[in-house]
Structure formats: C-alpha cells, structure tokens
PDB file of N, CA and C in Angstrom:
ATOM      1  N   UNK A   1      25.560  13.132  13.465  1.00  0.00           N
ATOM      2  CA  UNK A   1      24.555  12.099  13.513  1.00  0.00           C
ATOM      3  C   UNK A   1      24.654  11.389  14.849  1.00  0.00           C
ATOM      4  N   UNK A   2      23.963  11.281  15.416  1.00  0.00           N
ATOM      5  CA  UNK A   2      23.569  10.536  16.702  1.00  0.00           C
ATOM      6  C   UNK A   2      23.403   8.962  16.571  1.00  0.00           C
ATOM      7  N   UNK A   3      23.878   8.740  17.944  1.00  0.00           N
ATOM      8  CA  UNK A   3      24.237   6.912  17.820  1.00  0.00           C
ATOM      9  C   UNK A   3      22.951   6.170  16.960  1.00  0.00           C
ATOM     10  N   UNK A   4      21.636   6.657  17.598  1.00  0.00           N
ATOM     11  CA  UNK A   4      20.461   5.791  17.513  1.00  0.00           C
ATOM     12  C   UNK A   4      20.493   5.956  15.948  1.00  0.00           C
ATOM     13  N   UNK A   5      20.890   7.042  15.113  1.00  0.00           N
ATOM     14  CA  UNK A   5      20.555   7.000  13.507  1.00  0.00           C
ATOM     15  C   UNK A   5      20.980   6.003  13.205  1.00  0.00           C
ATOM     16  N   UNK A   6      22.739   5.899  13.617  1.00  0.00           N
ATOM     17  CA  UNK A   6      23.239   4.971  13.137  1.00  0.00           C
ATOM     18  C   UNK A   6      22.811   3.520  13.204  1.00  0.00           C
ATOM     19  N   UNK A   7      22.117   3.565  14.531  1.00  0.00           N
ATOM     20  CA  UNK A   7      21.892   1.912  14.787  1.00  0.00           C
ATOM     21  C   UNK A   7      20.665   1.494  14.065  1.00  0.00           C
ATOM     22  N   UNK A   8      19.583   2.838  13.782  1.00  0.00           N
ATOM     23  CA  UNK A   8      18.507   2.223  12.642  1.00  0.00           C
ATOM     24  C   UNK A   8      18.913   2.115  11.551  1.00  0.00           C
ATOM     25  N   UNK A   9      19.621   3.177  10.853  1.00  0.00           N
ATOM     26  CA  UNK A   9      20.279   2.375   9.667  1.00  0.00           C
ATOM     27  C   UNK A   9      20.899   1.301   9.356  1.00  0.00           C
ATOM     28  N   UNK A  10      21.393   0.653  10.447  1.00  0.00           N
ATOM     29  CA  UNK A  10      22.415  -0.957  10.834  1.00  0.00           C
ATOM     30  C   UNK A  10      21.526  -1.864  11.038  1.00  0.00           C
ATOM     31  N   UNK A  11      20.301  -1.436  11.492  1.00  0.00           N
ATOM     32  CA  UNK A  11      18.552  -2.471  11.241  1.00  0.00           C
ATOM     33  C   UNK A  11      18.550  -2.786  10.440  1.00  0.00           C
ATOM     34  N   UNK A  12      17.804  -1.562   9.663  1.00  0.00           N
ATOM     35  CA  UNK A  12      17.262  -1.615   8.333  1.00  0.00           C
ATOM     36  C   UNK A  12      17.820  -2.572   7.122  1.00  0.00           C
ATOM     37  N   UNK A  13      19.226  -2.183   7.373  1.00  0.00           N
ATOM     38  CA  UNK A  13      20.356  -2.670   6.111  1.00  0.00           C
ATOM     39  C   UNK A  13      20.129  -4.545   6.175  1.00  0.00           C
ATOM     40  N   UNK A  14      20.017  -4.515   7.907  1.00  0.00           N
ATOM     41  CA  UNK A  14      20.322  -5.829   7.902  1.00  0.00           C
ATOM     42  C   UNK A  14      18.799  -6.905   7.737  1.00  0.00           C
ATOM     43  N   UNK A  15      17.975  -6.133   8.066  1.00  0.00           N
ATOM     44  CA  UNK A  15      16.487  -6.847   7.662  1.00  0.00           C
ATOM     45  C   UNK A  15      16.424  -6.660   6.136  1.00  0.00           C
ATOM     46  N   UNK A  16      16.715  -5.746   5.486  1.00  0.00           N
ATOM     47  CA  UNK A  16      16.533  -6.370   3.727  1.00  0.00           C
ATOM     48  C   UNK A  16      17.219  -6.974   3.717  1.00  0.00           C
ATOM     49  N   UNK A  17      18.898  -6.904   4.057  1.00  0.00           N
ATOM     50  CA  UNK A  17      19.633  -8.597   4.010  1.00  0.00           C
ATOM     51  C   UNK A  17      19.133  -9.865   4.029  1.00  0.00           C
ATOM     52  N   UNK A  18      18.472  -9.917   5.548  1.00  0.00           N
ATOM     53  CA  UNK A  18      17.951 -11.215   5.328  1.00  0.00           C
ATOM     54  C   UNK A  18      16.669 -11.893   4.685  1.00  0.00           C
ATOM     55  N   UNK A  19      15.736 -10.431   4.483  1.00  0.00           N
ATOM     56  CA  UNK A  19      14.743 -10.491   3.617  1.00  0.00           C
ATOM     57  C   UNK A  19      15.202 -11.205   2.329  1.00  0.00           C
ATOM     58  N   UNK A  20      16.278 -10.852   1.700  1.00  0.00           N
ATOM     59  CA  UNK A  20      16.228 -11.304   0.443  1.00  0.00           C
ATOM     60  C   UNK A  20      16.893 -12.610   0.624  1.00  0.00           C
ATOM     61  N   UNK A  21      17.988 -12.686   1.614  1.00  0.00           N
ATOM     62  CA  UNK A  21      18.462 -14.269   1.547  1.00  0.00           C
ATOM     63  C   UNK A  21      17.713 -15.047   1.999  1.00  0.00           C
ATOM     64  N   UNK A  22      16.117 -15.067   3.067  1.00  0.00           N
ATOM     65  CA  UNK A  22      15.104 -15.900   3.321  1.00  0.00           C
ATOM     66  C   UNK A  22      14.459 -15.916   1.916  1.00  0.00           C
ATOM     67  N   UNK A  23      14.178 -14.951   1.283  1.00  0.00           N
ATOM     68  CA  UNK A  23      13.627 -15.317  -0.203  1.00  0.00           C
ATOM     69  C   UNK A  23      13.768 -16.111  -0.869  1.00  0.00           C
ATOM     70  N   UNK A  24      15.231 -16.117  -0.989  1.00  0.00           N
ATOM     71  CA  UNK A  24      15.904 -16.862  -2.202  1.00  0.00           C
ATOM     72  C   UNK A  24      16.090 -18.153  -1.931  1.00  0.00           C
ATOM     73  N   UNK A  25      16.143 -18.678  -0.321  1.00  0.00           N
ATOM     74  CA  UNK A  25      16.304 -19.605   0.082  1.00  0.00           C
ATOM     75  C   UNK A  25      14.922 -20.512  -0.312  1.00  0.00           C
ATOM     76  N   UNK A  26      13.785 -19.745   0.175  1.00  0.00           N
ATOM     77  CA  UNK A  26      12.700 -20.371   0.102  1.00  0.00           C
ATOM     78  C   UNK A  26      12.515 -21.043  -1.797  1.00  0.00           C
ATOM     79  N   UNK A  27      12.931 -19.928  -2.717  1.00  0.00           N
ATOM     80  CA  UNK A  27      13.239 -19.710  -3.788  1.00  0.00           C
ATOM     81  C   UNK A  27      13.661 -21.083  -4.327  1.00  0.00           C
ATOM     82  N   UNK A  28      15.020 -21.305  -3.870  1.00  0.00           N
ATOM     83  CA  UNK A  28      15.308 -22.384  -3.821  1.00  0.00           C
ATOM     84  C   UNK A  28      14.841 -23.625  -3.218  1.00  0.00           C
ATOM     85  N   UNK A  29      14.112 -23.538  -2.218  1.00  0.00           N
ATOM     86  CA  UNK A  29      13.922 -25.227  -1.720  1.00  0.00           C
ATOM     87  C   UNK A  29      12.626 -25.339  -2.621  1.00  0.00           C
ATOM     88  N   UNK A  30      11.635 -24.641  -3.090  1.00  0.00           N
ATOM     89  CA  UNK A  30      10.338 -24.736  -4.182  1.00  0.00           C
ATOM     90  C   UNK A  30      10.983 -24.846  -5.264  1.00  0.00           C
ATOM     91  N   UNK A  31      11.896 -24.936  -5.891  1.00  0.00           N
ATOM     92  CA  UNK A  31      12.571 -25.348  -6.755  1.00  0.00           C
ATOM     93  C   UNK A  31      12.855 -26.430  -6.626  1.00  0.00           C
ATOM     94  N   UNK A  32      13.547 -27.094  -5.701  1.00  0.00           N
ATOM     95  CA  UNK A  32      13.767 -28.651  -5.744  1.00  0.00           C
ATOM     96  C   UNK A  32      13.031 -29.278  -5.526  1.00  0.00           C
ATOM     97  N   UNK A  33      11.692 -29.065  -4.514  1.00  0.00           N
ATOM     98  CA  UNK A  33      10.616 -29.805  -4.277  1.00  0.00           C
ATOM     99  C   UNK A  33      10.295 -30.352  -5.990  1.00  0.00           C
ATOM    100  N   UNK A  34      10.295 -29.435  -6.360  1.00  0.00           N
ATOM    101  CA  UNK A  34       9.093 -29.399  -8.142  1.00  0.00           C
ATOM    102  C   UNK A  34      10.169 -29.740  -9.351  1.00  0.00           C
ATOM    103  N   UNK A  35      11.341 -30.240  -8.998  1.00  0.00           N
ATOM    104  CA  UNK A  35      12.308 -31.207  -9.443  1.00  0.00           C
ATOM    105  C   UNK A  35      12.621 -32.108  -9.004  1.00  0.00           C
ATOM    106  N   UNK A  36      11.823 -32.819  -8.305  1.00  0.00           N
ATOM    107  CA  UNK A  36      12.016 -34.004  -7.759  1.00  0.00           C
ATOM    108  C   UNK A  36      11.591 -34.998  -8.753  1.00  0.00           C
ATOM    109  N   UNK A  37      12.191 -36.268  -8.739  1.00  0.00           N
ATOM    110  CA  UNK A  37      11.631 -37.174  -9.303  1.00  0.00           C
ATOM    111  C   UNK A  37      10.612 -37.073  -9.580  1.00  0.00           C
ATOM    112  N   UNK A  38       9.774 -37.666 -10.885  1.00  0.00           N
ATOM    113  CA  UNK A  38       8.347 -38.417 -10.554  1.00  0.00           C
ATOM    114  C   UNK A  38       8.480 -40.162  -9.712  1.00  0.00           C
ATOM    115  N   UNK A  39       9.310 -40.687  -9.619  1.00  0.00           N
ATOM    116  CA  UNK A  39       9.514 -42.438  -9.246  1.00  0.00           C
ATOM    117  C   UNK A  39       9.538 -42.338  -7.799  1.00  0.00           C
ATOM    118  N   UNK A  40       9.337 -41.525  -7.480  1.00  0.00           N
ATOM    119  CA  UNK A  40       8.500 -41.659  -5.846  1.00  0.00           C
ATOM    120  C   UNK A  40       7.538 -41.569  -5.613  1.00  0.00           C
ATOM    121  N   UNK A  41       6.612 -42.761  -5.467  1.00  0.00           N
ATOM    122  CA  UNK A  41       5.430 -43.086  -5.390  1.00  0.00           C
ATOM    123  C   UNK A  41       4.869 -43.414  -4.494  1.00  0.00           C
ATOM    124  N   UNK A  42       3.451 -43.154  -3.977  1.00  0.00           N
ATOM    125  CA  UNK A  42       2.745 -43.467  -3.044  1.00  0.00           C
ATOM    126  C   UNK A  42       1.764 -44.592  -3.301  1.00  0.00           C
ATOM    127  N   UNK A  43       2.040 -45.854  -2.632  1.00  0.00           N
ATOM    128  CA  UNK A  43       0.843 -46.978  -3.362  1.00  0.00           C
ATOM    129  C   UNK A  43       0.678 -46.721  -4.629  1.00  0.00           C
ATOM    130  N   UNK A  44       1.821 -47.293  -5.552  1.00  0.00           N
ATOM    131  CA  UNK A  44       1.248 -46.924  -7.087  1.00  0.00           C
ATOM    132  C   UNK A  44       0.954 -46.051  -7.628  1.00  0.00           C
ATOM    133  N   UNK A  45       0.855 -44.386  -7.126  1.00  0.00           N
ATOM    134  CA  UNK A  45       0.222 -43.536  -7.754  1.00  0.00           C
ATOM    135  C   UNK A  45       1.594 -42.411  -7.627  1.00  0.00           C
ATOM    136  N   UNK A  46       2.219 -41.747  -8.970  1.00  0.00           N
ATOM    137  CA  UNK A  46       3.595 -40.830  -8.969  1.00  0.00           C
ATOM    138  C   UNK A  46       3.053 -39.588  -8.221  1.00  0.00           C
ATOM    139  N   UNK A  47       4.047 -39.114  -8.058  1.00  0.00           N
ATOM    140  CA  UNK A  47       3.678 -37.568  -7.442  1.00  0.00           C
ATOM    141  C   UNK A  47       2.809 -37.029  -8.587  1.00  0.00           C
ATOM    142  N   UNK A  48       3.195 -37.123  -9.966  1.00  0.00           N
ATOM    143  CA  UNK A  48       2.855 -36.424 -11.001  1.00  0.00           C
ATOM    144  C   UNK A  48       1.319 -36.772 -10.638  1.00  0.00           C
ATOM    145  N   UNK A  49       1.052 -37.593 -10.442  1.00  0.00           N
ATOM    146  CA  UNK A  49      -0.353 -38.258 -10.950  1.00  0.00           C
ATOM    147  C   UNK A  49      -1.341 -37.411  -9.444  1.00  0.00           C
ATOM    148  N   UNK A  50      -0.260 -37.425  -8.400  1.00  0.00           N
ATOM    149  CA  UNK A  50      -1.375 -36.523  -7.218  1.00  0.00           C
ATOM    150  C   UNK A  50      -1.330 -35.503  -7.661  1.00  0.00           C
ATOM    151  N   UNK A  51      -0.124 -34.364  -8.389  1.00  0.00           N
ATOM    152  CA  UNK A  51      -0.656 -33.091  -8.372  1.00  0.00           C
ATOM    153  C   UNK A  51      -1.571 -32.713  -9.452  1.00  0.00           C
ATOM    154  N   UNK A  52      -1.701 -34.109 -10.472  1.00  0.00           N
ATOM    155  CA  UNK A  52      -2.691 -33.601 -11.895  1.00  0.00           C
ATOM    156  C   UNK A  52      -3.733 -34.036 -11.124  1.00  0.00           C
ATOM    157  N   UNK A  53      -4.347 -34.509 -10.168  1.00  0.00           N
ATOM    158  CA  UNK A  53      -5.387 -35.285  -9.351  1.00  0.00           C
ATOM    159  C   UNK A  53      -6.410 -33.927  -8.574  1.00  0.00           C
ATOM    160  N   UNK A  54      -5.394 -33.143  -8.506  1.00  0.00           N
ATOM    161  CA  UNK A  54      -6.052 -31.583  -7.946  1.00  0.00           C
ATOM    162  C   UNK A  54      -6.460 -31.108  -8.719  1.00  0.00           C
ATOM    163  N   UNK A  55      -6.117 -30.749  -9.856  1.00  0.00           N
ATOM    164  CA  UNK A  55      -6.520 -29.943 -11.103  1.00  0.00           C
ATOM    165  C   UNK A  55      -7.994 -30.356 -11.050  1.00  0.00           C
ATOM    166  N   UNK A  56      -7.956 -31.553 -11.029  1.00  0.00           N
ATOM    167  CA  UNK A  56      -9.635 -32.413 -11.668  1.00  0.00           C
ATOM    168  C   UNK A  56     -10.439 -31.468 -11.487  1.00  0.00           C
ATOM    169  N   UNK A  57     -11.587 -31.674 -12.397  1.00  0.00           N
ATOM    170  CA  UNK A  57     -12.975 -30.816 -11.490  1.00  0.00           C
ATOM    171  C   UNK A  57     -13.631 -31.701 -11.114  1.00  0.00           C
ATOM    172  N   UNK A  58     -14.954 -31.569 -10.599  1.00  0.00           N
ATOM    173  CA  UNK A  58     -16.061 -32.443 -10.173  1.00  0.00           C
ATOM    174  C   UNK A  58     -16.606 -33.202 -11.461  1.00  0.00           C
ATOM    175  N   UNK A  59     -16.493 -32.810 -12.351  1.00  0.00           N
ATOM    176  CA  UNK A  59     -17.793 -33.256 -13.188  1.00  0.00           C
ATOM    177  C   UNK A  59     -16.688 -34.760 -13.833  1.00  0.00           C
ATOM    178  N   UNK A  60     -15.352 -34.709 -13.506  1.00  0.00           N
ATOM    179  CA  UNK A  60     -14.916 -35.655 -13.531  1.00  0.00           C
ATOM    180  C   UNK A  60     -14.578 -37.062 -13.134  1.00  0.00           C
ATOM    181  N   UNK A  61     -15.900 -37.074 -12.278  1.00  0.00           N
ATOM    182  CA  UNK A  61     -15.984 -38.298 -11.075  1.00  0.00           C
ATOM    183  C   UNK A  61     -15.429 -39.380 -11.867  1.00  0.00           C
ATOM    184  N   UNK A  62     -15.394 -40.182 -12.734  1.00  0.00           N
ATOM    185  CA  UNK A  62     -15.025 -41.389 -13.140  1.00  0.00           C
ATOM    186  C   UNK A  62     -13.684 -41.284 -13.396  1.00  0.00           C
ATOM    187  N   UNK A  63     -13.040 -40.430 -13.706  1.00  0.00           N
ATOM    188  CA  UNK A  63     -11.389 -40.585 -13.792  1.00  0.00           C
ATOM    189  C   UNK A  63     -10.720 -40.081 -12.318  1.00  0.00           C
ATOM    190  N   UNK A  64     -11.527 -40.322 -11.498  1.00  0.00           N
ATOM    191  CA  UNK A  64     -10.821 -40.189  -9.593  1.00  0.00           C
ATOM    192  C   UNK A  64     -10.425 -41.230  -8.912  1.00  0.00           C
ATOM    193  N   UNK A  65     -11.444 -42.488  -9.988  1.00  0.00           N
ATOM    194  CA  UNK A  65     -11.612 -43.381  -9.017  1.00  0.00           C
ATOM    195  C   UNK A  65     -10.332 -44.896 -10.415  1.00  0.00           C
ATOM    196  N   UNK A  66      -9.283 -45.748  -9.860  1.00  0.00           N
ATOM    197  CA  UNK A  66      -8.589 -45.897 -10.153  1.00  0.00           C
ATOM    198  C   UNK A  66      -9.407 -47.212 -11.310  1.00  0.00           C
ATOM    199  N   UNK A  67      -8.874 -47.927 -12.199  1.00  0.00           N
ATOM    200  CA  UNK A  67      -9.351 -48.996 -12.783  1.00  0.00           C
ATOM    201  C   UNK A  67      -9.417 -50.142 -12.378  1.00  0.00           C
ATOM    202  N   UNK A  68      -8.505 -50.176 -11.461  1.00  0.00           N
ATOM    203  CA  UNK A  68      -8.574 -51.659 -10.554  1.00  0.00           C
ATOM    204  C   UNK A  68      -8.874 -51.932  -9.409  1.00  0.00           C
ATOM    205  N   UNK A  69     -10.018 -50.473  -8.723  1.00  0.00           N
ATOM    206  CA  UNK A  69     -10.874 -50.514  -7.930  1.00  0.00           C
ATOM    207  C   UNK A  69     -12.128 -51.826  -8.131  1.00  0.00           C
ATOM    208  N   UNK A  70     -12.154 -52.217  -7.445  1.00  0.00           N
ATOM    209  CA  UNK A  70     -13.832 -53.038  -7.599  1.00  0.00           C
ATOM    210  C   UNK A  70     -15.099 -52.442  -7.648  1.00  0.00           C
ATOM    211  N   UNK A  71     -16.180 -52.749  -8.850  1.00  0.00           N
ATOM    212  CA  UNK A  71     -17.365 -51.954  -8.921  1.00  0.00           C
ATOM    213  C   UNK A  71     -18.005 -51.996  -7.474  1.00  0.00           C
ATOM    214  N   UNK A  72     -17.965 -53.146  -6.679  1.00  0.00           N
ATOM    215  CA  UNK A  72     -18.600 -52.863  -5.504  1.00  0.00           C
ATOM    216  C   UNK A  72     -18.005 -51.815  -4.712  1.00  0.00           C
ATOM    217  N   UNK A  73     -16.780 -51.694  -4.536  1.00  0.00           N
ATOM    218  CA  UNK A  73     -16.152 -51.054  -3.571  1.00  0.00           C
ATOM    219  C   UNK A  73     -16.373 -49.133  -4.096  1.00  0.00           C
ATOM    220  N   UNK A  74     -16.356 -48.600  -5.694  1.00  0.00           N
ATOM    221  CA  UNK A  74     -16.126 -47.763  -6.029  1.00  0.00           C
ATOM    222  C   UNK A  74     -17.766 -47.717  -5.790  1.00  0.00           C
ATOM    223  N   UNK A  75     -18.601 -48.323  -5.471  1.00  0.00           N
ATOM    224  CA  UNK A  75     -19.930 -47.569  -5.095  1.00  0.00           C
ATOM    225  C   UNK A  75     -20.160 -47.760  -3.743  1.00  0.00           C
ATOM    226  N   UNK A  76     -19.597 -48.025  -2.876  1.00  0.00           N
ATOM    227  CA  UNK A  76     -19.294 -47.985  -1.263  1.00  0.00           C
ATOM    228  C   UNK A  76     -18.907 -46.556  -1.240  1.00  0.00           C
ATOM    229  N   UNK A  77     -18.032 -46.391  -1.755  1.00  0.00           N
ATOM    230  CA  UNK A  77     -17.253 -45.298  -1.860  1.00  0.00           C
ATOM    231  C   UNK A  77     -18.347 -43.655  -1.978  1.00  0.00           C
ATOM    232  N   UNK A  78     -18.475 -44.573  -3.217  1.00  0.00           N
ATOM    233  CA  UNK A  78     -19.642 -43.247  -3.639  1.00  0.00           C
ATOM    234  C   UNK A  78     -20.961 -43.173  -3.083  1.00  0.00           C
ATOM    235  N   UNK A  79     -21.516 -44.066  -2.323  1.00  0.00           N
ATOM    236  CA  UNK A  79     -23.076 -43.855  -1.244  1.00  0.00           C
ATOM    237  C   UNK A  79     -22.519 -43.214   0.031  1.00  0.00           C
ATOM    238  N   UNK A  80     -20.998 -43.712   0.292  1.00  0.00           N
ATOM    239  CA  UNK A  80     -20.396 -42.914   1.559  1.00  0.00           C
ATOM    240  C   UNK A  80     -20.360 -41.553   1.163  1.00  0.00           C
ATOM    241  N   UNK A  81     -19.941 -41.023   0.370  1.00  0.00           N
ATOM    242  CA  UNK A  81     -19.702 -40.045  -0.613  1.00  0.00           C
ATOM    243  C   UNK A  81     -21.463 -39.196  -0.364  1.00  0.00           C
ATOM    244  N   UNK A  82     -21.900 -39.193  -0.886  1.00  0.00           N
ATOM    245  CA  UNK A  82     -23.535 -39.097  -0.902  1.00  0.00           C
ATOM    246  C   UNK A  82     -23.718 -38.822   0.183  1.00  0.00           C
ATOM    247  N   UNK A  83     -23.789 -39.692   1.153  1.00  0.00           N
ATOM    248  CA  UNK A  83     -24.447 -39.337   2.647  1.00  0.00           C
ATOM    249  C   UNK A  83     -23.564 -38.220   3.795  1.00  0.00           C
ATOM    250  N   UNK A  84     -22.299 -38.192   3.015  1.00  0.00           N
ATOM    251  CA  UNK A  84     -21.733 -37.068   3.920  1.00  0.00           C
ATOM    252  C   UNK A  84     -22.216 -36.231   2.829  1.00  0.00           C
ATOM    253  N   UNK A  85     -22.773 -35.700   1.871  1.00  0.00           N
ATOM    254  CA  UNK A  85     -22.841 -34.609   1.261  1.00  0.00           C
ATOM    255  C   UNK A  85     -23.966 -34.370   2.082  1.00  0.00           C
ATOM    256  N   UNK A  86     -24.768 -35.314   1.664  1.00  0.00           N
ATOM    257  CA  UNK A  86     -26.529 -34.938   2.265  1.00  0.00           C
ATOM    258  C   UNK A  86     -26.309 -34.651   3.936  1.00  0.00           C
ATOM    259  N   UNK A  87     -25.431 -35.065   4.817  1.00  0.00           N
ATOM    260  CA  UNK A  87     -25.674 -34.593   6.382  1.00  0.00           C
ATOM    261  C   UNK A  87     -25.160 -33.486   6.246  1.00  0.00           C
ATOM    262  N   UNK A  88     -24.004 -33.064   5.443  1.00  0.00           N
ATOM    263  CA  UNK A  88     -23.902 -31.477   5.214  1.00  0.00           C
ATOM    264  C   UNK A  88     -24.584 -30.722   4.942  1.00  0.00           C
ATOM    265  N   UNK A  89     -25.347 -30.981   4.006  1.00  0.00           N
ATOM    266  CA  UNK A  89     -26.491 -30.078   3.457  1.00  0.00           C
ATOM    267  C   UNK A  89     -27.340 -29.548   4.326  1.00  0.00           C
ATOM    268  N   UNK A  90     -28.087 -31.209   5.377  1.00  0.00           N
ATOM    269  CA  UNK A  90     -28.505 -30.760   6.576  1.00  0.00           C
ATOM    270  C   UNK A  90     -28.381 -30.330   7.422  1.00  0.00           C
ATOM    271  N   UNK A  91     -27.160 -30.127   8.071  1.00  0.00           N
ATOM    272  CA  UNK A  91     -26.783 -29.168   8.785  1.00  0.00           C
ATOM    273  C   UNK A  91     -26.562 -27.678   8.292  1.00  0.00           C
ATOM    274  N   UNK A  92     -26.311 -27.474   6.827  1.00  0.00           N
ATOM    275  CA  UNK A  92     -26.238 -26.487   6.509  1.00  0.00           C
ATOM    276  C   UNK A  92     -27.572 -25.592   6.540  1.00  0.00           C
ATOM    277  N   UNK A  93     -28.817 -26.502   6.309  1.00  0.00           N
ATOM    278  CA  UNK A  93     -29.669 -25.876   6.493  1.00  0.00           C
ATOM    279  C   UNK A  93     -30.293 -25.410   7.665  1.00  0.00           C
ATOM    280  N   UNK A  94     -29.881 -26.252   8.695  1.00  0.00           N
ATOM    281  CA  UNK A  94     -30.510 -25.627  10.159  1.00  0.00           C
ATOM    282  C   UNK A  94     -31.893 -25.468  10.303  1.00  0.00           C
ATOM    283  N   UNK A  95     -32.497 -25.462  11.600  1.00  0.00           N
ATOM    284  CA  UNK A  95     -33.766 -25.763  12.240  1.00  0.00           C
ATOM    285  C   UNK A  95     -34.570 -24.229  11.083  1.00  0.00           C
ATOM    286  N   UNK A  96     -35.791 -24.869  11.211  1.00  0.00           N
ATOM    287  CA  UNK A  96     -36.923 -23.770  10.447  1.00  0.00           C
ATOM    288  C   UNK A  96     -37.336 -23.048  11.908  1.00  0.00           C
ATOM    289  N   UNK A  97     -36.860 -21.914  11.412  1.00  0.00           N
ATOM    290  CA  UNK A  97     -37.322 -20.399  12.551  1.00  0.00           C
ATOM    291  C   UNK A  97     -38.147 -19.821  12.422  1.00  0.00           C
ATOM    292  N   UNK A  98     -39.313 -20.014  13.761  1.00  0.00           N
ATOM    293  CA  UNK A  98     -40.708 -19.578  13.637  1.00  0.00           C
ATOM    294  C   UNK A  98     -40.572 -18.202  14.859  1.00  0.00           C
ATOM    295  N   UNK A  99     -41.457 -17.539  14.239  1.00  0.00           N
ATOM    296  CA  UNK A  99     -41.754 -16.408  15.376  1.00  0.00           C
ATOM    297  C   UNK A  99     -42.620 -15.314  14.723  1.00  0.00           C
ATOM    298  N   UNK A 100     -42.502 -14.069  15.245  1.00  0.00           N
ATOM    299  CA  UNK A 100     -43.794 -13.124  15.103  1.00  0.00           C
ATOM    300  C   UNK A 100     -43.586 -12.042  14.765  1.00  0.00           C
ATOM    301  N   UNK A 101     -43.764 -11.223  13.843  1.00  0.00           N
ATOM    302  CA  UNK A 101     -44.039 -10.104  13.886  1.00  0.00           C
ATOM    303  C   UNK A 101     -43.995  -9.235  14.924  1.00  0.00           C
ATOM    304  N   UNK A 102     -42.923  -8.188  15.238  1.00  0.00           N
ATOM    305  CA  UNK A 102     -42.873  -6.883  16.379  1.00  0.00           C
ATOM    306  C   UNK A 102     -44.126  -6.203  16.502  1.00  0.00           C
ATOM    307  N   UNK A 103     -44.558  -5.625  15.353  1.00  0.00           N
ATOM    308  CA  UNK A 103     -45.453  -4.911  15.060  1.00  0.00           C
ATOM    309  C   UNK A 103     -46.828  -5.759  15.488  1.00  0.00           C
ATOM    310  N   UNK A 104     -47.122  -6.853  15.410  1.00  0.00           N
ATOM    311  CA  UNK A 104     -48.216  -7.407  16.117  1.00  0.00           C
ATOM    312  C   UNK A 104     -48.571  -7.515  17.443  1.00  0.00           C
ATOM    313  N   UNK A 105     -47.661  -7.248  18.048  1.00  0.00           N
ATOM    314  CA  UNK A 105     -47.667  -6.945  19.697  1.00  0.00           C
ATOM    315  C   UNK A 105     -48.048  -6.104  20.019  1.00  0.00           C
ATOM    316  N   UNK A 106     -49.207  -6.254  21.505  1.00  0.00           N
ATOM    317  CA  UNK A 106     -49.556  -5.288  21.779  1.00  0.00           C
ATOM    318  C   UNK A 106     -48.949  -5.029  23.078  1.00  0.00           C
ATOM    319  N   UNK A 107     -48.764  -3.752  23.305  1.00  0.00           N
ATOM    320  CA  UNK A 107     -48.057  -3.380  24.697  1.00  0.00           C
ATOM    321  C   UNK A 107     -48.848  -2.547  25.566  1.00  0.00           C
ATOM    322  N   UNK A 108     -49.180  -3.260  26.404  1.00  0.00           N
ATOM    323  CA  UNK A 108     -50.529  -2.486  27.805  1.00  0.00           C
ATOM    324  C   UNK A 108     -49.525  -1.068  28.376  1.00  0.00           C
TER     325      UNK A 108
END
C-alpha cells in the first residue's frame, strides 16, 4: 500500500470523528438551550410565552396583542399594521403594462 492510501484513510477516519463529535456537541448545546429556565424574561413576557407566540396563526389577532395594552395604542398598532400591508400589496402589484401586439406590426 502506498503512502497516499494510507494518508486518505487517516482523512477519512478523522472527518467522521469529528463529524460525529460536532454533532453531538451541537446535540448537546440544543438541549440546554430548550432546558433553560422559563424565569428569564423579557419585559414581562417568559421565554415560554415567545416560543408559544410563533405557533399563533393569523386569525388569532386578539390574543397577540397583551391585556394591558391601551385600546388606543393596540389600534395605532393595528392602522400601522394595515398600511404596511396595503404599501406591500402595492408594490407587489407594480405599474399596469401597456403595449402591442407583434403581429400587428407592419414591417416595410
């Protein structure tokens, strides 16, 4: 067997090595992340409460917005809300494209 076999086999061996100990590592730190306390909180709200906050769907608008928001402020919120939807929309729709028919041209 020739040097170079040996030295790809001494690769190989050693990239699944660390393949699996980067795995397990990662393995492990997503494990402790998602055992962490819930009592670390952001302004009042637990971790628990942001990651059930994703789940939501849309049609759940009234349980997004907190109880001790102010009615004025939770409809600030929501006309701001509104008008970035609607300038999206408009831009999504883009300019109306006029032009002609190929086939109507005549070529001298």
């Amino acid at each position: 067997m020739s040097l170079w076999t040996i030295g790809l086999g001494v690769s190989v061996g050693y990239l699944i090595f660390k393949r699996g100990s980067l795995s397990a590592a990662i393995e492990n730190q997503v494990r402790e992340y998602e055992a962490e306390d819930d009592d670390a909180t952001t302004e009042g709200i637990s971790d628990r409460q942001i990651r059930k906050m994703k789940t939501l769907k849309a049609n759940l608008r009234d349980e997004m917005f907190r109880e001790e928001l102010p009615p004025r402020e939770r409809q600030a919120l929501e006309q701001a809300e509104e008008a970035i939807e609607r300038e999206a929309f408009e831009f999504d729709k883009g300019p109306d494209v006029l032009g002609i028919y190929l086939d109507e041209l005549q070529y001298d």
